[in-house]
Each structure stands twice: as C-alpha cells, then as structure tokens.
N, C-alpha and C. Protein backbone atom coordinates (compact mmCIF):
# COMPACT_ATOMS: atom_id res chain seq x y z
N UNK A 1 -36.88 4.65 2.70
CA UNK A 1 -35.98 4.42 3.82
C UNK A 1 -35.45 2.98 3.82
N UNK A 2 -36.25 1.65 3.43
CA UNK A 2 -36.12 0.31 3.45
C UNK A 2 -34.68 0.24 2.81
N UNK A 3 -35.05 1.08 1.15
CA UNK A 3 -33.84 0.96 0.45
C UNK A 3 -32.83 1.38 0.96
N UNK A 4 -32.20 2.58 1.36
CA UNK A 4 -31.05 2.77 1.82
C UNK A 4 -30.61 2.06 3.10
N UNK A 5 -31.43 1.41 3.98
CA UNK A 5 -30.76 0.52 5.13
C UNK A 5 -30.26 -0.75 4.10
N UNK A 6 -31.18 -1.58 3.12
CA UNK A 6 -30.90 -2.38 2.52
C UNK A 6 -29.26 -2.27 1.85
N UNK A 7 -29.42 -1.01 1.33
CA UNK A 7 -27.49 -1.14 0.39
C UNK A 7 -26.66 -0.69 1.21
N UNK A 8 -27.04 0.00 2.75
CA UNK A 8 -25.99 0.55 3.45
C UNK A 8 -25.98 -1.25 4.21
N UNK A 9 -26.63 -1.92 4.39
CA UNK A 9 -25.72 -3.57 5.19
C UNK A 9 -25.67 -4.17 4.33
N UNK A 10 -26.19 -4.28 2.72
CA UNK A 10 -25.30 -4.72 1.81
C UNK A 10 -23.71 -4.69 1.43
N UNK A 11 -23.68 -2.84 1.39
CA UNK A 11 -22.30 -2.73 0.98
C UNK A 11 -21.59 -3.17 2.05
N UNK A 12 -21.98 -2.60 3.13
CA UNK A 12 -20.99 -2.86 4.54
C UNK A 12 -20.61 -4.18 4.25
N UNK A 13 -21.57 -5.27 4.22
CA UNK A 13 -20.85 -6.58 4.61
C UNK A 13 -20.07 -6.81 3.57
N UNK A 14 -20.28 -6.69 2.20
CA UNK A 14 -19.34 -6.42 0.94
C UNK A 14 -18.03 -5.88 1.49
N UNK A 15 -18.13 -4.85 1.79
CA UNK A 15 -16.92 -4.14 2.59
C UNK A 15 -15.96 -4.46 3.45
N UNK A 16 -16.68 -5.17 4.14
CA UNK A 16 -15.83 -6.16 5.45
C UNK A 16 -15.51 -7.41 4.82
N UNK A 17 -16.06 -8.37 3.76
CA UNK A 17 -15.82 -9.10 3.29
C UNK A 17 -14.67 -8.98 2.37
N UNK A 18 -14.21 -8.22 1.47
CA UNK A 18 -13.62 -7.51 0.78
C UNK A 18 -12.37 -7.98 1.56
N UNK A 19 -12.69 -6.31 2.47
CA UNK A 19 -11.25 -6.68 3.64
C UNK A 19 -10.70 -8.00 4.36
N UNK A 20 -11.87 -8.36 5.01
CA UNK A 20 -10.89 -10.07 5.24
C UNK A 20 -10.63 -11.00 4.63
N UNK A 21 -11.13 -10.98 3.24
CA UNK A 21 -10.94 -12.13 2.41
C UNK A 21 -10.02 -11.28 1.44
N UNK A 22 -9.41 -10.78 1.27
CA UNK A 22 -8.23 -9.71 0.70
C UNK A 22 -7.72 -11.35 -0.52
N UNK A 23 -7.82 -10.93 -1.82
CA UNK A 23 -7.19 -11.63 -2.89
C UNK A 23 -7.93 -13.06 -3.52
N UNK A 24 -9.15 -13.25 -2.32
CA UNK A 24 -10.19 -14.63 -2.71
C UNK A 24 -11.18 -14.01 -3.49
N UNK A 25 -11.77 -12.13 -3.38
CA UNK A 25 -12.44 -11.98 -4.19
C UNK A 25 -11.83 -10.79 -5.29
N UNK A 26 -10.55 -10.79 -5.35
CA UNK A 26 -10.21 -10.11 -6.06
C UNK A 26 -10.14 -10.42 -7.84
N UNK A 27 -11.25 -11.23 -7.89
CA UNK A 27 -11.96 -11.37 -9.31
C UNK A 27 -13.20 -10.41 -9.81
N UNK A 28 -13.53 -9.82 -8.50
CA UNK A 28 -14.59 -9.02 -8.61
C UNK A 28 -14.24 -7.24 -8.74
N UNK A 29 -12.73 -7.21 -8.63
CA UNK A 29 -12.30 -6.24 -8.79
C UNK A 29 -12.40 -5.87 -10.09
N UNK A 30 -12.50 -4.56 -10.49
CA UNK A 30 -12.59 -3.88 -11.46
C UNK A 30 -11.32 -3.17 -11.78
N UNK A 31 -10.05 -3.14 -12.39
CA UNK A 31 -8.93 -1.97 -12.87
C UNK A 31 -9.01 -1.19 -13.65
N UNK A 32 -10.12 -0.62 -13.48
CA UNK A 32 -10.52 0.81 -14.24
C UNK A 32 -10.73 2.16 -13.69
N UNK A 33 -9.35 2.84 -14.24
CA UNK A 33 -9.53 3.86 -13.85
C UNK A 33 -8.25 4.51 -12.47
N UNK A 34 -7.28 3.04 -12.65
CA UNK A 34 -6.26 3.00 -11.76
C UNK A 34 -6.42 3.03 -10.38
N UNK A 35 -7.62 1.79 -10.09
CA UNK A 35 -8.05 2.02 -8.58
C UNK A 35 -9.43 2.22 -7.94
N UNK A 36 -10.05 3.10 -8.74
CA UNK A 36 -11.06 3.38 -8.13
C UNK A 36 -12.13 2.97 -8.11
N UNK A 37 -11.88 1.67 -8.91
CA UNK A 37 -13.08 0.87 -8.66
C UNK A 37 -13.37 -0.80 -8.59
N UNK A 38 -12.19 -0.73 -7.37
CA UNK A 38 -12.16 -2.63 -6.48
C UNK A 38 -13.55 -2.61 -5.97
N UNK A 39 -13.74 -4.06 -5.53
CA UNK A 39 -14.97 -4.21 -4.89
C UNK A 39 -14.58 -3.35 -3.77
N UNK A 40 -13.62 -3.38 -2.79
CA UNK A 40 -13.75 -2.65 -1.17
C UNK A 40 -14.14 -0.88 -1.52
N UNK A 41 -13.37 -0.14 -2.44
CA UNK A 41 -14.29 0.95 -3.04
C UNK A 41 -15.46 1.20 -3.26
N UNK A 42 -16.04 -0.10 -4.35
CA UNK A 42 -17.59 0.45 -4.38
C UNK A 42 -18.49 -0.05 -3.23
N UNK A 43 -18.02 -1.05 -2.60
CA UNK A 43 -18.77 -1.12 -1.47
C UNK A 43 -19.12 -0.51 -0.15
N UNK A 44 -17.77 0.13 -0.41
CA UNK A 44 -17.74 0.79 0.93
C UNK A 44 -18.68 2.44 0.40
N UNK A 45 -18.19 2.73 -1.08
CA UNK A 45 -19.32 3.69 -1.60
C UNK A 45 -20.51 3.85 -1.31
N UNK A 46 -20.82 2.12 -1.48
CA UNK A 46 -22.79 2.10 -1.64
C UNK A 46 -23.06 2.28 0.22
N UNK A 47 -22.15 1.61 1.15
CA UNK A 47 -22.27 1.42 1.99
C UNK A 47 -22.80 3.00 2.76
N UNK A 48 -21.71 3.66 2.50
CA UNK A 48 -21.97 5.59 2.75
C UNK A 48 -23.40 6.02 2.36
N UNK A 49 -23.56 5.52 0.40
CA UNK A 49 -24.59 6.07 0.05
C UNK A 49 -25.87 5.89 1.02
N UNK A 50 -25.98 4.57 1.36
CA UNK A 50 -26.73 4.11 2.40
C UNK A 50 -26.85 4.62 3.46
N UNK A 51 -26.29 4.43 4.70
CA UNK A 51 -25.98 5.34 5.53
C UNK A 51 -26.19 6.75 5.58
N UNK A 52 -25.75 7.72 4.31
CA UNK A 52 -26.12 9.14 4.81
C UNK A 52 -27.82 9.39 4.09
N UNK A 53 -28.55 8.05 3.61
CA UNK A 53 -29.44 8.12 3.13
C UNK A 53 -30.32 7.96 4.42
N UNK A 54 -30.12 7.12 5.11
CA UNK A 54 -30.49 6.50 6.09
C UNK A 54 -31.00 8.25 7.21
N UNK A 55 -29.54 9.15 7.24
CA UNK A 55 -29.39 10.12 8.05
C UNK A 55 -29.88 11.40 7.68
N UNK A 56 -30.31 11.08 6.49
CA UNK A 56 -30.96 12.50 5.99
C UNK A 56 -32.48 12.64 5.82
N UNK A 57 -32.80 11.21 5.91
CA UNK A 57 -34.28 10.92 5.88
C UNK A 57 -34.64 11.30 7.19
N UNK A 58 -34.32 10.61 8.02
CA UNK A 58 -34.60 10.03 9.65
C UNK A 58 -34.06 11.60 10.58
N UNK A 59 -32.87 11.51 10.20
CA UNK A 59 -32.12 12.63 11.01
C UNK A 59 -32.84 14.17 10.48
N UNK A 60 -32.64 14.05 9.24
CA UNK A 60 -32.98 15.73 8.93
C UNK A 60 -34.06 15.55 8.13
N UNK A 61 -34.74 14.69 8.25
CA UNK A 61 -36.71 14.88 7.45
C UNK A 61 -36.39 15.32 6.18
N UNK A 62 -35.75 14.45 5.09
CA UNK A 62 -35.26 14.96 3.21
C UNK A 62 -36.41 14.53 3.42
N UNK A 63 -36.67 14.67 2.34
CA UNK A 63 -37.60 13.15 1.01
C UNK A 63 -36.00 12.57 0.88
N UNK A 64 -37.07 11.36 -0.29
CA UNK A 64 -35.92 10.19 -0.58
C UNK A 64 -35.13 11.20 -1.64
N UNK A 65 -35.61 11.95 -2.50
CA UNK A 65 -34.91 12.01 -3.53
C UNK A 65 -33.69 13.38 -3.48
N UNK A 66 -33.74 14.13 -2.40
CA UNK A 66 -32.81 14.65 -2.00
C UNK A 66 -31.81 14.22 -1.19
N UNK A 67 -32.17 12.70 -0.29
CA UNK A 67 -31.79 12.23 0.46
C UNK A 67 -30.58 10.99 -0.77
N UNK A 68 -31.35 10.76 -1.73
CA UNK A 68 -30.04 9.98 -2.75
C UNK A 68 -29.36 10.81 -3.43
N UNK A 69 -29.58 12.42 -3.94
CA UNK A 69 -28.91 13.21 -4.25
C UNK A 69 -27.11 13.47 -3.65
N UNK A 70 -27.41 13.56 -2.17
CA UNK A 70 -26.83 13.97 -0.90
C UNK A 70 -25.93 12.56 -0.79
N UNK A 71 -26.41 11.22 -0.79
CA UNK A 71 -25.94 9.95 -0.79
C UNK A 71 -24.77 10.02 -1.84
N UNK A 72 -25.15 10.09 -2.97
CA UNK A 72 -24.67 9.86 -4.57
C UNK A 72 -23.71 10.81 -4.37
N UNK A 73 -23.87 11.69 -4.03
CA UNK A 73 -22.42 12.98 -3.93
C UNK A 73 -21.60 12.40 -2.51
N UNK A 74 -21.94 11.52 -1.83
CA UNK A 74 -20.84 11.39 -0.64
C UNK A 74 -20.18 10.17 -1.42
N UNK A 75 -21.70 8.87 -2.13
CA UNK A 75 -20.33 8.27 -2.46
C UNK A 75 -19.41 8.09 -3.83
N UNK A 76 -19.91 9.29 -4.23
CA UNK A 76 -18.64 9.48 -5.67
C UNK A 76 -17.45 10.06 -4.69
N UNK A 77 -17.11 10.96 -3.69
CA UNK A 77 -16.27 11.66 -2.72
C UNK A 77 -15.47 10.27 -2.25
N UNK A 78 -16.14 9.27 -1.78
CA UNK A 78 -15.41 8.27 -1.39
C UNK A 78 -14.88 7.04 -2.39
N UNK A 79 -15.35 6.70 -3.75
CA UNK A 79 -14.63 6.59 -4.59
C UNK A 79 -13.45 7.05 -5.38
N UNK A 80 -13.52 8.55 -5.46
CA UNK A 80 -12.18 9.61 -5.29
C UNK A 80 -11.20 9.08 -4.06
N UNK A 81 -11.52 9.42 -3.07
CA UNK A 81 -10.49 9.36 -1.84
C UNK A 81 -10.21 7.64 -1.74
N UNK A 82 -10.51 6.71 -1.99
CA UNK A 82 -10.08 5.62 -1.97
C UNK A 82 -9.51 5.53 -3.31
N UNK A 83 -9.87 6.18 -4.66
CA UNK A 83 -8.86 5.77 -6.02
C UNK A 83 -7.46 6.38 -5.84
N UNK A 84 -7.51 7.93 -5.61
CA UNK A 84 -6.52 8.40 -4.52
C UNK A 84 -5.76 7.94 -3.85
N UNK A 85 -6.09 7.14 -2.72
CA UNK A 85 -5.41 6.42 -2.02
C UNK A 85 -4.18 5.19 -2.55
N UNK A 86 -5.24 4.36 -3.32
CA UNK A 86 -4.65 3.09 -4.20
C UNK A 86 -4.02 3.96 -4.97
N UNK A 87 -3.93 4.90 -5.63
CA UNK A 87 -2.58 5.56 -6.48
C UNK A 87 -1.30 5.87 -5.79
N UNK A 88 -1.80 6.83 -4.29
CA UNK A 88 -0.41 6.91 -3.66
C UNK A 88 0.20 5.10 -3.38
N UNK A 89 -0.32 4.40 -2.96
CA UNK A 89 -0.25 3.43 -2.65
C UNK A 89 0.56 2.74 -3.39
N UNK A 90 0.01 2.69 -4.91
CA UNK A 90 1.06 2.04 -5.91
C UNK A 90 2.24 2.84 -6.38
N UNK A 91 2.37 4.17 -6.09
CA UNK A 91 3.68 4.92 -6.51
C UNK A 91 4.67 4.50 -5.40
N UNK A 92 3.94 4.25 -4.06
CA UNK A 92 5.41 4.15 -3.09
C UNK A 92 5.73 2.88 -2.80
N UNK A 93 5.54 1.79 -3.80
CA UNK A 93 5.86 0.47 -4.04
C UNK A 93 7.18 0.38 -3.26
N UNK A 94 7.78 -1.09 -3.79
CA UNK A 94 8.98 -1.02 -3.05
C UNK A 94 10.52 -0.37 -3.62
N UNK A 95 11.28 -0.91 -3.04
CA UNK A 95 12.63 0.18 -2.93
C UNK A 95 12.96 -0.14 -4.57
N UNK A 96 14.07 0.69 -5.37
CA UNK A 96 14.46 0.13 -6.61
C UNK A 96 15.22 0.48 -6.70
N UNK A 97 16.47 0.36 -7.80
CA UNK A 97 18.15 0.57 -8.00
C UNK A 97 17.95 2.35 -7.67
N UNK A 98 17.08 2.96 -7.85
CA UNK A 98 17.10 4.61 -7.68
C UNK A 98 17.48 4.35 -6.24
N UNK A 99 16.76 4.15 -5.56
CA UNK A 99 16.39 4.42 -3.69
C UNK A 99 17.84 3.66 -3.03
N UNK A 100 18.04 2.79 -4.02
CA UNK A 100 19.13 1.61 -2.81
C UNK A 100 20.58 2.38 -3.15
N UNK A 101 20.77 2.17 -4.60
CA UNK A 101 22.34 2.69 -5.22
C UNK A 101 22.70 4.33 -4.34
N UNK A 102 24.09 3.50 -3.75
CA UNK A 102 24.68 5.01 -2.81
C UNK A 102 24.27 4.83 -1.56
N UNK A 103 23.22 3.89 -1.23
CA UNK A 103 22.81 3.71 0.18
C UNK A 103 23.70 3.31 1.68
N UNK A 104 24.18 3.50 1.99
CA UNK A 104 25.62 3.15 3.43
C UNK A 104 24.75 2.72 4.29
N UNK A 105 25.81 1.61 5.22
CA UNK A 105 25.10 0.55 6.31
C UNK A 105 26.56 -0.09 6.71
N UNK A 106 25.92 -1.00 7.30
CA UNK A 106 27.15 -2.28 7.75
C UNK A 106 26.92 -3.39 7.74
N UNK A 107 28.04 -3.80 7.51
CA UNK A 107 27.48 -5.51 7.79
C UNK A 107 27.08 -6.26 9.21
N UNK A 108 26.09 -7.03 9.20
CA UNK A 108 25.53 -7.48 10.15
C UNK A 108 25.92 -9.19 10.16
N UNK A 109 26.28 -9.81 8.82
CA UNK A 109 26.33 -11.44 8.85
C UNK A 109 27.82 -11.44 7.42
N UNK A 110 28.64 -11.68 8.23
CA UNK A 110 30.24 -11.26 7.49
C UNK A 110 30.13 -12.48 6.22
N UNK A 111 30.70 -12.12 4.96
CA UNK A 111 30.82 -12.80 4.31
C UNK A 111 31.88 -12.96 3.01
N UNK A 112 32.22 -13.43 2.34
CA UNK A 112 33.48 -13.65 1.65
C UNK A 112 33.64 -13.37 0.36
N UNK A 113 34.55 -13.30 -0.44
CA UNK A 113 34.40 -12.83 -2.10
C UNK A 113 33.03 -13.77 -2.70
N UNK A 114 32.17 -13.21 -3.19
CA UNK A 114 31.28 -14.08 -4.24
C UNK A 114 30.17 -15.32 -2.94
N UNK A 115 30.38 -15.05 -1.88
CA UNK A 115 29.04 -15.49 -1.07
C UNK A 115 28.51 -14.37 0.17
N UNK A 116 27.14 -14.95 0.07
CA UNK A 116 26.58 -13.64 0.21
C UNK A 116 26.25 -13.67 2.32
N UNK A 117 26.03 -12.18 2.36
CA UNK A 117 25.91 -12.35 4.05
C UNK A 117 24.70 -11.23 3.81
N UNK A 118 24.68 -10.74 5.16
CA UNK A 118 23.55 -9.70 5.18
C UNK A 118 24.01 -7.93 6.13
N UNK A 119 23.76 -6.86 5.31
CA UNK A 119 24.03 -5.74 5.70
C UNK A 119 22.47 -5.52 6.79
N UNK A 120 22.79 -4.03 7.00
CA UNK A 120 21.92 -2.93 7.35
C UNK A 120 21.92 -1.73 7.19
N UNK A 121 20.94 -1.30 5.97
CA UNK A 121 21.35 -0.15 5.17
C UNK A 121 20.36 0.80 5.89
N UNK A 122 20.53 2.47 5.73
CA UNK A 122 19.37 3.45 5.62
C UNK A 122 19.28 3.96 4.73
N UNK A 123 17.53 3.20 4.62
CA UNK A 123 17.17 4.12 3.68
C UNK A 123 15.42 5.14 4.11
N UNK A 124 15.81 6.00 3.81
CA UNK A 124 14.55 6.93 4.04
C UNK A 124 14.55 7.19 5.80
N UNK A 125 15.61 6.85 6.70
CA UNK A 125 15.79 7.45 7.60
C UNK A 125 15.34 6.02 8.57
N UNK A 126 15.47 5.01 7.98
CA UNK A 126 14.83 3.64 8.58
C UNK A 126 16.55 2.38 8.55
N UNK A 127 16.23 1.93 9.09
CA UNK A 127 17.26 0.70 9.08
C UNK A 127 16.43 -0.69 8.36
N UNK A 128 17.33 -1.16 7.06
CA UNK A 128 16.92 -2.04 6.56
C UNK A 128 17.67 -3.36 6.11
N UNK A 129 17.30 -4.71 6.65
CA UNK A 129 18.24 -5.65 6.38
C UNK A 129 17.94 -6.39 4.51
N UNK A 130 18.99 -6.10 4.19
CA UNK A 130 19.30 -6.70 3.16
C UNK A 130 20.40 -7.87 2.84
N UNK A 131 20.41 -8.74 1.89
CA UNK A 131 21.22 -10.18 1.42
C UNK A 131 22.29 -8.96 1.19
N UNK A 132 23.44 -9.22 0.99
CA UNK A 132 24.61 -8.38 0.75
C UNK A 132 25.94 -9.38 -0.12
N UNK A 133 26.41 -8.67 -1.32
CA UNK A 133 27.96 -9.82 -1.38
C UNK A 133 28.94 -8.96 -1.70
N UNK A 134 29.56 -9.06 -1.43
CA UNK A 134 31.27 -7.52 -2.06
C UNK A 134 32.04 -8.46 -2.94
N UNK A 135 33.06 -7.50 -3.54
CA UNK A 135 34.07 -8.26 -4.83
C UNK A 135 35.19 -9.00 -3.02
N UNK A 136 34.94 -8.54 -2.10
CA UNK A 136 36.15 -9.31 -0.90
C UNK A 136 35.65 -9.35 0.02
N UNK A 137 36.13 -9.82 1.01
CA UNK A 137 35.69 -9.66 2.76
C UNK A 137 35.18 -8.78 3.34
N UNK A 138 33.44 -9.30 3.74
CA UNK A 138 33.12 -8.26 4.62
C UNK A 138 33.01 -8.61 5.68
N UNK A 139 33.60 -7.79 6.86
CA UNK A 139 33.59 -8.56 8.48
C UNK A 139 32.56 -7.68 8.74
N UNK A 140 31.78 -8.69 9.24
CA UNK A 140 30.84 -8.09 10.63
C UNK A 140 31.29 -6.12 11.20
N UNK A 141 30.34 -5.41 10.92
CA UNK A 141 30.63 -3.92 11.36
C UNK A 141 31.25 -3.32 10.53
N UNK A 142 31.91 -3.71 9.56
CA UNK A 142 32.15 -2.61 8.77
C UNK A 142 31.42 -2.05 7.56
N UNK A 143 31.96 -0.74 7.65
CA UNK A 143 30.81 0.21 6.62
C UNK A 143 30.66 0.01 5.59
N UNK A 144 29.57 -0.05 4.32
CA UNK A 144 29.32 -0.23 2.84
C UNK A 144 28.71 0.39 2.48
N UNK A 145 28.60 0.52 1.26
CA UNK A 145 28.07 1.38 0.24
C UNK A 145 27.46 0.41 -0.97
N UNK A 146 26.17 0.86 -1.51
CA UNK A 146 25.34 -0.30 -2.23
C UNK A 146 26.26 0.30 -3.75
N UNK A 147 26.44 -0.28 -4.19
CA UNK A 147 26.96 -0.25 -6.01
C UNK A 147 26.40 -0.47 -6.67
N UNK A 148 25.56 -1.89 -6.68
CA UNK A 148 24.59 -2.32 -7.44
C UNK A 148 23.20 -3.46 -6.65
N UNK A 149 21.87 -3.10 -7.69
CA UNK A 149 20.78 -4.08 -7.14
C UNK A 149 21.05 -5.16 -7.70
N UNK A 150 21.03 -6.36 -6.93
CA UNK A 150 21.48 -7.49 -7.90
C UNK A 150 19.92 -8.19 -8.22
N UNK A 151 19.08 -7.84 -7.08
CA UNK A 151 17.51 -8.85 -7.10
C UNK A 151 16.81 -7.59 -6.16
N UNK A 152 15.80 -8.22 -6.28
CA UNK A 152 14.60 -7.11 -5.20
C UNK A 152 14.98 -7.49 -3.58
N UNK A 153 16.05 -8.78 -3.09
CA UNK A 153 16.19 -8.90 -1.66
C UNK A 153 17.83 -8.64 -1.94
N UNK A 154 18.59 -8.34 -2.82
CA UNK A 154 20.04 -8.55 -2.25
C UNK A 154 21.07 -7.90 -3.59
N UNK A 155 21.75 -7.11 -2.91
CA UNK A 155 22.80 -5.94 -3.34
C UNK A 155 23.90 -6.28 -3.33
N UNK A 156 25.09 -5.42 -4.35
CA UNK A 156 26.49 -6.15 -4.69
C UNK A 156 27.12 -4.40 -3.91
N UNK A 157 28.30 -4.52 -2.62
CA UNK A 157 28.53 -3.35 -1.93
C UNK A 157 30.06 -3.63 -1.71
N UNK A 158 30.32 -2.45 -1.70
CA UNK A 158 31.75 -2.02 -1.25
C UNK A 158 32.19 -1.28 0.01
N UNK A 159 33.24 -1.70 0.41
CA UNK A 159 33.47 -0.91 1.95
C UNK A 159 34.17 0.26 1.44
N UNK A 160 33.68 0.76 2.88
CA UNK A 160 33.98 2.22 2.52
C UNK A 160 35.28 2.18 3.50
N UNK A 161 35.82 3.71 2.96
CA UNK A 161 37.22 3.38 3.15
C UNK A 161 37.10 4.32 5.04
N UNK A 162 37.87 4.13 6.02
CA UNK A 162 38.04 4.13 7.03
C UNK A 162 38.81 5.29 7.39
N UNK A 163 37.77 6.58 7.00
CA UNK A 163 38.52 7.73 7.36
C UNK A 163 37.75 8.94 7.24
C-alpha cells in the first residue's frame, strides 16, 4: 500500500509541475511515439497507477499484485488517451494557405496599394483579424477575398466586386 501512495504523490506533483512549468521541463520530455510519452503523460500515468492502487487495496480488499495489474492497465489507458490527444492536437495546428485561400471578410484598418492594413476574415465559422495588403485601395468595410498567404499573420486580398 506504502508503494502506491508513494508514486500516486510522486506522479501527481510531477504532473502539476509539468503543467505549470509548461516548456522549463520540457527536456524531460520524451518524442516517442508522437506524444505519448511527455513527462505530463507519464506522470499523470504513474499518478492513476497509484491512485487506483491505492483503491483497490483499501476500497475493494485486492492483494497488491492484482491491485498493480488493475493500476498498469488504467495507466497504459491514460497514456493512449493523452498520446491521442497530443495527435489531435498537433493536426489542428494553425490556419495554412489550404484554410485561408478563398476566405471573404472586410476590411477593418483601410489601406493603400503595397501597405498593409488589417481585415476580418471567416474562417471555420469564427471571425478572424488578419495583417491584409491588396494590388489598390482598401477602404474600411469593404468586402475581400484572400488570394494569397503572404506569412503566418498577413494575406495579399482582393475586393470583391459589389453585386
């Protein structure tokens, strides 16, 4: 029983540490396996293993060794669902010439041939401010269309025609 309280407030504080110190211990991360095994994963793993070790002893009278059986299968389940996670996570990165090109908005900060102002495009059903420049004059409120990504903050757009 000692042991599993021991790695369930081990991992935990691992876990919480992890989380608030986000990128100070990300030397301890592991990229194997596309995710599934950062420190906040395995800690929060051992942390479970602990915990339902803790609950199967105490709560439902195991022995230990059915009681780490039971542990070991919750926290491979939560190494899955957190590698899982960090995968969706990295597919829905940010926007790219697919998502933006064809995108319509308006201008919000008017600006002139070859300097740049700022639109408000939708995309994915959201309103988003972007740097904006057209081949001519864009006044304040009128409609555009993205043509091209020029950078990851700012697009080359054309007005759309008024009809």
């Amino acid at each position: 029983m000692t042991a599993f309280v021991v790695v369930a407030v081990v991992g935990g504080a691992l876990c919480v540490l992890s989380v608030l110190f986000d990128g100070l211990l990300d030397a301890l991360d592991l990229d194997l396996g596309g995710g599934f095994l950062s420190l906040t994963s395995v800690s929060a793993a051992a942390a479970l293993f602990g915990l339902t070790g803790i609950v199967a002893v105490s709560g439902l009278g195991w022995g230990p060794g059915a009681a780490s059986a039971l542990g070991a299968g919750v926290a491979v389940v939560t190494l899955l669902a957190a590698g899982l996670l960090v995968r969706a996570l990295k597919r829905s990165g940010p926007e790219t010439s697919q998502t933006v090109l064809g995108a319509r908005g308006r201008v919000t900060t008017p600006a002139g041939a070859g300097r740049y102002g700022e639109v408000h495009l939708q995309l994915h059903g959201t309103t988003v401010k972007w740097t904006a420049v057209g081949d001519g004059d864009l006044r304040r409120g009128d409609a555009v269309e993205v043509v091209e990504l020029i950078s990851p903050t700012a697009v080359r757009v054309r007005p759309l025609d008024a009809g």
